[in-house]
Each structure stands twice: as structure tokens, then as C-alpha cells.
Protein backbone atom coordinates (compact mmCIF):
# COMPACT_ATOMS: atom_id res chain seq x y z
CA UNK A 1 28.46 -16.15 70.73
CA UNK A 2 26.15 -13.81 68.91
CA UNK A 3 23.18 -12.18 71.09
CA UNK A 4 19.87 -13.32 69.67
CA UNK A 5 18.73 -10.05 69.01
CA UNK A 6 21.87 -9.77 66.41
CA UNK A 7 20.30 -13.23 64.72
CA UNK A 8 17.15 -12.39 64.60
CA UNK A 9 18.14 -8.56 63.10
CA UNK A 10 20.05 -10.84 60.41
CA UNK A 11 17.76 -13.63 59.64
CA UNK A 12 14.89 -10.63 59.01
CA UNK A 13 17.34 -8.42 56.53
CA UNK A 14 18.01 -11.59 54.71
CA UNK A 15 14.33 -12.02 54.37
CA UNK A 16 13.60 -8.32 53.63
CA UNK A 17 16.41 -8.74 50.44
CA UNK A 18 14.93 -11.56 49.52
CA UNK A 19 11.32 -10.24 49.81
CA UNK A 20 12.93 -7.06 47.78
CA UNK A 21 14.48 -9.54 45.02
CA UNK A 22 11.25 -11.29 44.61
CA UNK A 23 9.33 -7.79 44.32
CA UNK A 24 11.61 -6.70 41.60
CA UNK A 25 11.17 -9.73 39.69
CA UNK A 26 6.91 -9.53 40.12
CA UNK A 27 7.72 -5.95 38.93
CA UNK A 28 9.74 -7.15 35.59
CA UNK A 29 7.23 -10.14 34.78
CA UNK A 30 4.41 -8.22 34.78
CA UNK A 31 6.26 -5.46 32.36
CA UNK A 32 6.87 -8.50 30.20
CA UNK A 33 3.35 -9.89 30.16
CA UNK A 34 2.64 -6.26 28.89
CA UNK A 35 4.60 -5.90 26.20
CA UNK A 36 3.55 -9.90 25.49
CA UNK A 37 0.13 -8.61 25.67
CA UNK A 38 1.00 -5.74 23.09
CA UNK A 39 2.85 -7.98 20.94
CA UNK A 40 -0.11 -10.61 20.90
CA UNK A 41 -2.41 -7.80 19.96
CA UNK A 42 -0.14 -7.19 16.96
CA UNK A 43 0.04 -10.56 16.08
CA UNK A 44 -3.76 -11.31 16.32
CA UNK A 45 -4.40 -7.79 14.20
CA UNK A 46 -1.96 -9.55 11.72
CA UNK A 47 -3.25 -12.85 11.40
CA UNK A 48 -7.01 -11.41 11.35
CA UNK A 49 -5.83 -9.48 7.91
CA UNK A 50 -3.34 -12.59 6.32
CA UNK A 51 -7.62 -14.23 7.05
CA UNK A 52 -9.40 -11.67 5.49
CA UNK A 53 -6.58 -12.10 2.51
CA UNK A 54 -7.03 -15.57 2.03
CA UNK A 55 -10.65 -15.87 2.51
CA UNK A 56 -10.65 -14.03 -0.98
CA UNK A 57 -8.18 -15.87 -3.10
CA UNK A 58 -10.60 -17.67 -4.47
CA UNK A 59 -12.33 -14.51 -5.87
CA UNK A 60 -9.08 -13.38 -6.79
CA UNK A 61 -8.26 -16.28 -8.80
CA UNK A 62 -11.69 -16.16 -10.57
CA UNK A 63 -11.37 -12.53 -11.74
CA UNK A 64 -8.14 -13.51 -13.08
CA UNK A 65 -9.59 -16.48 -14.67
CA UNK A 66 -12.35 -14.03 -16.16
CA UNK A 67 -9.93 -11.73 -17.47
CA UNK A 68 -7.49 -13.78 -19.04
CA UNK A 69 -10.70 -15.77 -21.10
CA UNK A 70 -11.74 -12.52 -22.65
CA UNK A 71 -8.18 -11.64 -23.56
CA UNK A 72 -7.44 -15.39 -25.45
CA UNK A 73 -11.51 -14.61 -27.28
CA UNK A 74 -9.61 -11.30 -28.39
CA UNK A 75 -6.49 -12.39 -29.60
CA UNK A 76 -5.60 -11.79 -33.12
CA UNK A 77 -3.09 -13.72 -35.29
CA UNK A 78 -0.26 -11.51 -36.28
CA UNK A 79 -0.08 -12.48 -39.53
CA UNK A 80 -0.10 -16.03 -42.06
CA UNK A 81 2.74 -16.97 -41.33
CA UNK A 82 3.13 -16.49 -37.77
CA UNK A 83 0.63 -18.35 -35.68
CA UNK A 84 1.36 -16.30 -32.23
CA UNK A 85 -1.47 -14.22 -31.70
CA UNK A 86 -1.63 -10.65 -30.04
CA UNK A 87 -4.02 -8.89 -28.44
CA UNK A 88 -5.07 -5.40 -30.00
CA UNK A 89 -4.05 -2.42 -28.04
CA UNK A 90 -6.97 -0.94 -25.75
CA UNK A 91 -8.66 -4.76 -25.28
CA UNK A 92 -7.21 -4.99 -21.58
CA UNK A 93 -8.58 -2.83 -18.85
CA UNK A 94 -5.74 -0.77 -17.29
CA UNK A 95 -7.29 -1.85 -13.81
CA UNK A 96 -9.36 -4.22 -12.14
CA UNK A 97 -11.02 -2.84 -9.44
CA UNK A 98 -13.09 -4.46 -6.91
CA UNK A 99 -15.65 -2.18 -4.39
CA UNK A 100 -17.55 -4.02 -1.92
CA UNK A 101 -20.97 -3.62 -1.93
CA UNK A 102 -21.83 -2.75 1.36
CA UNK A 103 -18.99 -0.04 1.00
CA UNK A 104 -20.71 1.62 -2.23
CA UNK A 105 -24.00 1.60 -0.22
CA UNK A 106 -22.38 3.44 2.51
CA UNK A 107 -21.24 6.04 0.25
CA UNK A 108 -24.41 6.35 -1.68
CA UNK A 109 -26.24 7.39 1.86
CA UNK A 110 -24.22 9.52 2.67
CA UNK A 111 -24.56 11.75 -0.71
């Protein structure tokens, strides 16, 4: 028969493993919570910008709208006989270009 000493020596380096198993673990959730954290911050950056994109559409739509009426008021039929109509070189702006106003008003302080 095993002194009790012996047992007791046992029974606490079981628990000391296990206490060691359950630190390592704490140790490995928290570094995933961290990079969960970091990944959540990318995600929430990311979703705050897909937002900000759609928020505009409508705008976006509207300019496109805008341009496309002056381009069918400028059309031009090619000739008698063929009804497709063209639109005369130099009537379409090479770019549409959008600055926010509280952008230009930054800029024009600053001057």
C-alpha cells in the first residue's frame, strides 16, 4: 500500500498539469479573441465604407441619369437614310467628377 504522502504528492501533480493545461488554453483564447478583435475591426472599417458607398448610389444614378439626357438632346442623325443617331465628337465630358463641398471649403482656407 502506497504511503499517503506518495497520494497526496500525486493527486497535487495531477492538479498542477491540469491547472498548467487550463493556463495554456486561457493563454490561446485570449490570443484568439485578439486577432477576432483585429479581424472585427477590419470588418467594421469594411462595412462602414460598402455604407458610405451605398448611401450614394442614388446620387450616382442621378448624375448618370443627367448625363445620358444631355447626350440623347445632342444626338444627331447620321444621315436620311439611316435613322441611328450619333453624338458629335467633343459633346461628352471625358470625366465626371464629383468634390464634396465641405472638402473644397477645406482647401479654400487653407490657401
Amino acid at each position: 500500500m502506497a504511503h499517503p504522502a506518495q497520494v497526496r504528492l500525486v493527486e497535487q501533480q495531477r492538479e498542477y498539469a491540469a491547472f498548467l493545461m487550463i493556463a495554456k488554453q486561457n493563454r490561446e483564447f485570449a490570443s484568439f479573441l485578439q486577432q477576432y478583435g483585429h479581424q472585427f475591426n477590419v470588418l467594421d472599417q469594411g462595412s462602414a465604407s460598402v455604407a458610405q458607398v451605398v448611401e450614394h448610389w442614388q446620387t450616382v444614378f442621378r448624375i448618370t441619369h443627367l448625363a445620358l439626357a444631355s447626350l440623347v438632346e445632342k444626338q444627331v442623325p447620321t444621315s436620311a437614310e439611316d435613322d441611328t443617331p450619333i453624338v458629335p465628337p467633343g459633346s461628352m465630358p471625358d470625366r465626371l467628377v464629383r468634390i464634396p463641398a465641405a472638402a473644397a471649403n477645406r482647401d479654400d482656407g487653407d490657401a
